[in-house]
Protein backbone atom coordinates (compact mmCIF):
# COMPACT_ATOMS: atom_id res chain seq x y z
CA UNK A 1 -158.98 93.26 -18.83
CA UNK A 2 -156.58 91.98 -21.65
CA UNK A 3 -153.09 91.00 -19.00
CA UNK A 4 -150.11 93.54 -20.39
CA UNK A 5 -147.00 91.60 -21.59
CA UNK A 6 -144.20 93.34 -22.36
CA UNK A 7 -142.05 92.51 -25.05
CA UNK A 8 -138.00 93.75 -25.12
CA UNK A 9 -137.76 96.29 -28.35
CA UNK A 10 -134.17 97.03 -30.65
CA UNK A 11 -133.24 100.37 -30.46
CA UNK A 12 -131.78 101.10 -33.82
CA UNK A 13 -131.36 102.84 -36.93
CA UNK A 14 -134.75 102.88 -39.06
CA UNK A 15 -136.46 104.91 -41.67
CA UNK A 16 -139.62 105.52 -42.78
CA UNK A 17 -141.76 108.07 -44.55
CA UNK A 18 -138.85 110.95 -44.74
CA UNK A 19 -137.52 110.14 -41.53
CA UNK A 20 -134.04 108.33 -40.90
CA UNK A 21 -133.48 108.13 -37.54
CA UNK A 22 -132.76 106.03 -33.66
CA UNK A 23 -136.34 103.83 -33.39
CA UNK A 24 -137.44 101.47 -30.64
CA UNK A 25 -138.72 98.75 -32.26
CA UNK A 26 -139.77 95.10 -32.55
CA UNK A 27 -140.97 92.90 -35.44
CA UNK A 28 -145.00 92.87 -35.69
CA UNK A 29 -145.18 89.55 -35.38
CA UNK A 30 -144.43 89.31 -31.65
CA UNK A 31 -147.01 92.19 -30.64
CA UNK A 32 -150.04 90.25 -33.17
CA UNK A 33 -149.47 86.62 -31.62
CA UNK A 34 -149.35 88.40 -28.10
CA UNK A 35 -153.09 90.14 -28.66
CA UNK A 36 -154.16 87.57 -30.83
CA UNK A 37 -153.83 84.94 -27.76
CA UNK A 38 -155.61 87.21 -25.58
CA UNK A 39 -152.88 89.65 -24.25
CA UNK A 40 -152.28 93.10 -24.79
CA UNK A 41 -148.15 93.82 -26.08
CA UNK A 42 -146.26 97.01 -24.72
CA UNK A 43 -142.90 97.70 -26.32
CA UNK A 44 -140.09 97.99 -23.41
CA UNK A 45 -136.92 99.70 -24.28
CA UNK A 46 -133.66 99.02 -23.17
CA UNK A 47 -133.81 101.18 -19.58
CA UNK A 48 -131.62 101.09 -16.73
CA UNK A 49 -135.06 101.04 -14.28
CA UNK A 50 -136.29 97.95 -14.80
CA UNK A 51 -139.03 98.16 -11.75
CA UNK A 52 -140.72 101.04 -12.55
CA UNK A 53 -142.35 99.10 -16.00
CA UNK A 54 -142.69 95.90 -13.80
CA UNK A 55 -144.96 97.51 -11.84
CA UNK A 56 -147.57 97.13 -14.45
CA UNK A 57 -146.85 94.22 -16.61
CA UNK A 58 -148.35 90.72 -16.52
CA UNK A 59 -146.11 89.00 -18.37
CA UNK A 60 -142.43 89.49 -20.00
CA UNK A 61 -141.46 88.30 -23.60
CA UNK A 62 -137.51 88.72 -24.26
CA UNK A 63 -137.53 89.00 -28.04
CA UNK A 64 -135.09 88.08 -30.35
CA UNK A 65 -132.58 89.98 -32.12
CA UNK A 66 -128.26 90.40 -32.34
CA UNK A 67 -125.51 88.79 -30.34
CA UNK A 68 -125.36 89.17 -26.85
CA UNK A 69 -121.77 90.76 -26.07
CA UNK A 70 -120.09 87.29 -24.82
CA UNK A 71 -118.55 89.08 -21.51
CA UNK A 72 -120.90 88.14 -20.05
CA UNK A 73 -120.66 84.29 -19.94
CA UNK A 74 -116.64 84.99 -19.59
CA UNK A 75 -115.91 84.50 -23.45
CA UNK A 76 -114.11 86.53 -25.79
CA UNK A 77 -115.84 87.38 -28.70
CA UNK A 78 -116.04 84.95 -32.02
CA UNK A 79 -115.04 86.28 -35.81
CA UNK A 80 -118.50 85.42 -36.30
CA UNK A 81 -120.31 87.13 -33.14
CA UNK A 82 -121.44 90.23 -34.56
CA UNK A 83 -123.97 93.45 -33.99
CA UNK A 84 -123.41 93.67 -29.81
CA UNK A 85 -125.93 96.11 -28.53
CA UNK A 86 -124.31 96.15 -24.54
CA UNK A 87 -127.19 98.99 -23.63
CA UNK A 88 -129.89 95.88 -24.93
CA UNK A 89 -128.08 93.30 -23.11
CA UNK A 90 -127.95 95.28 -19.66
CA UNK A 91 -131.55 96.63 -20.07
CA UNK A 92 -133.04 93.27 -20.50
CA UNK A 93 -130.58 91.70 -18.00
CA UNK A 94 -131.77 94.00 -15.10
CA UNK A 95 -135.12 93.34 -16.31
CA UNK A 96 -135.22 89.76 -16.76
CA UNK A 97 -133.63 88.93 -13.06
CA UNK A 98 -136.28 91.53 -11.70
CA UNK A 99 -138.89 89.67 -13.48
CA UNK A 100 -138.00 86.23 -12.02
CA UNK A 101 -137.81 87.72 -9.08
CA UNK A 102 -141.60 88.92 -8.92
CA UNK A 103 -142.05 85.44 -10.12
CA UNK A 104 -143.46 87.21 -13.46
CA UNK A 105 -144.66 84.74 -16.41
CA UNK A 106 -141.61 84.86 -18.62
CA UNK A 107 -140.75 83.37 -22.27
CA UNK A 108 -137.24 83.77 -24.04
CA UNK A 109 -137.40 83.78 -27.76
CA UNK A 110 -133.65 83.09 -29.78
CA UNK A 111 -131.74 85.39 -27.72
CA UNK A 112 -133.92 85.80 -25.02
CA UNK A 113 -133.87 82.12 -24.27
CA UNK A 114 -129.88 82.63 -24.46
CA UNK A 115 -130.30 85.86 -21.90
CA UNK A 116 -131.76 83.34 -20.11
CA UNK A 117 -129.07 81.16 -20.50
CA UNK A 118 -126.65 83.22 -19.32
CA UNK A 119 -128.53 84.84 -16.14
CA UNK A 120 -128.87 80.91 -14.95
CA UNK A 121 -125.10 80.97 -15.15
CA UNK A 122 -125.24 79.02 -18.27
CA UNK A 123 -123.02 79.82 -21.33
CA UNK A 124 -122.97 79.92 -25.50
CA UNK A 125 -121.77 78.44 -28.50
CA UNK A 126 -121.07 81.39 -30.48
CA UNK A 127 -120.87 79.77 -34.18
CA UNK A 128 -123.02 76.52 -33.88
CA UNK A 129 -122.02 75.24 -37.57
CA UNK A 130 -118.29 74.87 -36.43
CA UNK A 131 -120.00 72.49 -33.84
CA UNK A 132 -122.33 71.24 -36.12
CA UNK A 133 -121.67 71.07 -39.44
CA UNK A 134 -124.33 72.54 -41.45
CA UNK A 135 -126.08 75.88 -41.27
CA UNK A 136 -129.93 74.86 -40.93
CA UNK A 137 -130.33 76.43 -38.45
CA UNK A 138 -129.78 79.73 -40.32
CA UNK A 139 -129.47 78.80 -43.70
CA UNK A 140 -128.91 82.15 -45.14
CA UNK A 141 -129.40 85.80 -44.18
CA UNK A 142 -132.98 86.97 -43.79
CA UNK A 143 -134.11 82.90 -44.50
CA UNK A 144 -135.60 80.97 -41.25
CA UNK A 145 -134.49 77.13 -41.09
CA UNK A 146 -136.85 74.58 -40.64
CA UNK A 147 -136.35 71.32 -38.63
CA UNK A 148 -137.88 69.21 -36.26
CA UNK A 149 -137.62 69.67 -32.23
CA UNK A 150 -138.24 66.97 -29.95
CA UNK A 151 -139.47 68.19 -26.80
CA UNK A 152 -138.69 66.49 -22.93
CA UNK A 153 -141.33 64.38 -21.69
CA UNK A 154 -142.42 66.09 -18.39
CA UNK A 155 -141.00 69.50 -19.19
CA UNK A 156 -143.96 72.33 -18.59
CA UNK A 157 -142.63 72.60 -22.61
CA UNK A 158 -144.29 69.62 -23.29
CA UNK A 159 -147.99 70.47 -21.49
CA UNK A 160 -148.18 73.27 -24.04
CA UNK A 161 -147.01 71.70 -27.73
CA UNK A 162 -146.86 68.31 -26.93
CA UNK A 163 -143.60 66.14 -27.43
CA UNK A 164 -142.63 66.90 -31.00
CA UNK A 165 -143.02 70.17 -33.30
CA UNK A 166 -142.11 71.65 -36.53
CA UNK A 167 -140.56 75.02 -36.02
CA UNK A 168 -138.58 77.65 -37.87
CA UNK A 169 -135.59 78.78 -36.41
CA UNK A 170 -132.84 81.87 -37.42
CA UNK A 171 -129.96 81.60 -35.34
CA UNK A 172 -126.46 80.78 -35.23
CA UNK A 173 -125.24 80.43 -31.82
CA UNK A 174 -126.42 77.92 -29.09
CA UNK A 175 -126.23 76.65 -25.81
CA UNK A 176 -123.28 74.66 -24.61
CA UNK A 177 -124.72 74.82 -20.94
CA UNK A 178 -127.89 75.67 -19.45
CA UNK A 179 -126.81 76.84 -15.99
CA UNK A 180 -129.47 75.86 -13.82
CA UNK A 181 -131.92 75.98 -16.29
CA UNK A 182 -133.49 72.65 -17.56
CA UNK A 183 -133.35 71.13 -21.03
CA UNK A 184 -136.96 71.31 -22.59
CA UNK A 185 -136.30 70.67 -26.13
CA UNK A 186 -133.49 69.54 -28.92
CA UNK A 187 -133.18 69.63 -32.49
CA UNK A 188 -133.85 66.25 -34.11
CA UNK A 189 -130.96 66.33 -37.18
CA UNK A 190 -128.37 67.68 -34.15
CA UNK A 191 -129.59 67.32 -30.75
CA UNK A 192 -128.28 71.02 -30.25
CA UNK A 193 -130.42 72.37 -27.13
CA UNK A 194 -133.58 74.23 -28.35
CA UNK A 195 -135.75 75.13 -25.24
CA UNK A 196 -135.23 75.52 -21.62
CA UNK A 197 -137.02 76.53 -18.47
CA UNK A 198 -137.02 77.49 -14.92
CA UNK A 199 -139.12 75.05 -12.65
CA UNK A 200 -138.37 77.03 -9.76
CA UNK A 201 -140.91 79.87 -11.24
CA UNK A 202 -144.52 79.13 -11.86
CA UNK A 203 -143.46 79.89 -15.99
CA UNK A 204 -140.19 80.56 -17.30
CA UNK A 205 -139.63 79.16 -20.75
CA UNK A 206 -137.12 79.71 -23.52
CA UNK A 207 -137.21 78.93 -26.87
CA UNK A 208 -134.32 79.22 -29.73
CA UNK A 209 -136.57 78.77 -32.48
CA UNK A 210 -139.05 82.49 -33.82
CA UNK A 211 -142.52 81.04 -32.52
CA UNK A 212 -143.84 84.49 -33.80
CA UNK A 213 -143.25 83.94 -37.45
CA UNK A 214 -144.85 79.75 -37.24
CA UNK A 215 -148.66 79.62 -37.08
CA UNK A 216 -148.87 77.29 -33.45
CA UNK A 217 -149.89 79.89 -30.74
CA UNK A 218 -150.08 77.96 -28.31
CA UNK A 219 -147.09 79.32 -26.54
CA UNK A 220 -148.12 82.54 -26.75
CA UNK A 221 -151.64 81.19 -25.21
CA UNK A 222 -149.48 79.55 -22.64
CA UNK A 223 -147.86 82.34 -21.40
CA UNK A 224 -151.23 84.98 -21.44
CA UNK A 225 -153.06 82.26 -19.50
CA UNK A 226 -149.97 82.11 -16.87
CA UNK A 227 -149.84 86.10 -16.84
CA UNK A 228 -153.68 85.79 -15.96
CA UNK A 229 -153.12 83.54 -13.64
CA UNK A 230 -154.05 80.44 -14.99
């Protein structure tokens, strides 16, 4: 059997057909790399029960999406940090320390590497081009940046796509600290922190750059085989 890996949804305002209404939902992208490297995607909604869908998942995939509401890492909240969703942000929270603690094969994508972030006690950069300089990173709405990432020699990152990749990337916050998370990866033109991981859990990767939209799945591959036990 096809391992189930659930990936975090957006519950918001969508329309379709003649409806115009509250929808869970995710970009197709995530749930066609997940079954396309051997896995089989459930949607998870924000819920306050984060066991009872643990019980039958293999895997966990924290998608991306808006802000996470910077209380959490003890910040106030930037001009520019925008679109909080605090039912998303406790949902995945309580599901993302449950996960780690069944030792469940998780990746982080854009703000689910910076959930990740913040449960390892790490915290954000809410506007990265005040830090940086430029806006490559997201170069304009609804346009991915592309750069180079040059990943940690040694890092369970590096096993999987090797030491340096391409990737496309659509976000403008980072990480400032990684809590007890490891550095995996940085962005060549900036050095700004683009992948971390847990080495305390047999897989626990994030990722600040939209894997789901680039055509490399081997990270996707990476974390099916780990949710079959590979």
């Amino acid at each position: 059997m096809r391992p189930l890996i659930g990936i975090t949804s957006y519950v918001e305002q969508a329309r379709w057909g003649v409806w115009d209404t509250k929808a869970a939902l995710v970009p197709y992208s995530y749930i066609q790399q997940v079954n396309d490297a051997g896995g089989r995607a459930v949607l998870v909604p924000p819920s306050d029960e984060p066991l009872d869908v643990l019980r039958v998942l293999d895997g966990l995939l924290l998608a991306g999406g808006s802000d996470i509401d910077p209380e959490r890492y003890g910040a106030a909240a930037h001009p520019e940090t925008a679109g909080l969703r605090p039912d998303r942000d406790a949902g995945e929270m309580g599901l993302l320390e449950a996960a780690l603690d069944e030792d469940l094969p998780v990746l982080g994508i854009c703000r689910g590497m910076q959930l990740m972030t913040i449960q390892a006690g790490g915290h954000l950069h809410q506007h990265l081009p005040e830090l940086v300089g430029h806006e490559n990173h997201r170069p304009s709405p609804g346009v991915y940046g592309e750069h180079a990432v040059h990943v940690e020699a040694g890092s369970r990152l590096s096993t999987i796509i090797g030491n340096r990749v391409h990737v496309r990337s659509y976000h403008h916050q980072g990480v400032t600290d990684p809590g007890k998370l490891t550095v995996a990866a940085r962005a060549d033109d900036d050095d700004t922190i683009e992948a971390v991981e847990d080495t305390s859990h047999r897989f626990a990767i994030g990722v600040l750059w939209h894997p789901e939209v680039g055509e490399d799945p081997r990270i996707f591959e990476a974390l099916v085989g780990a949710a079959r036990g590979a």
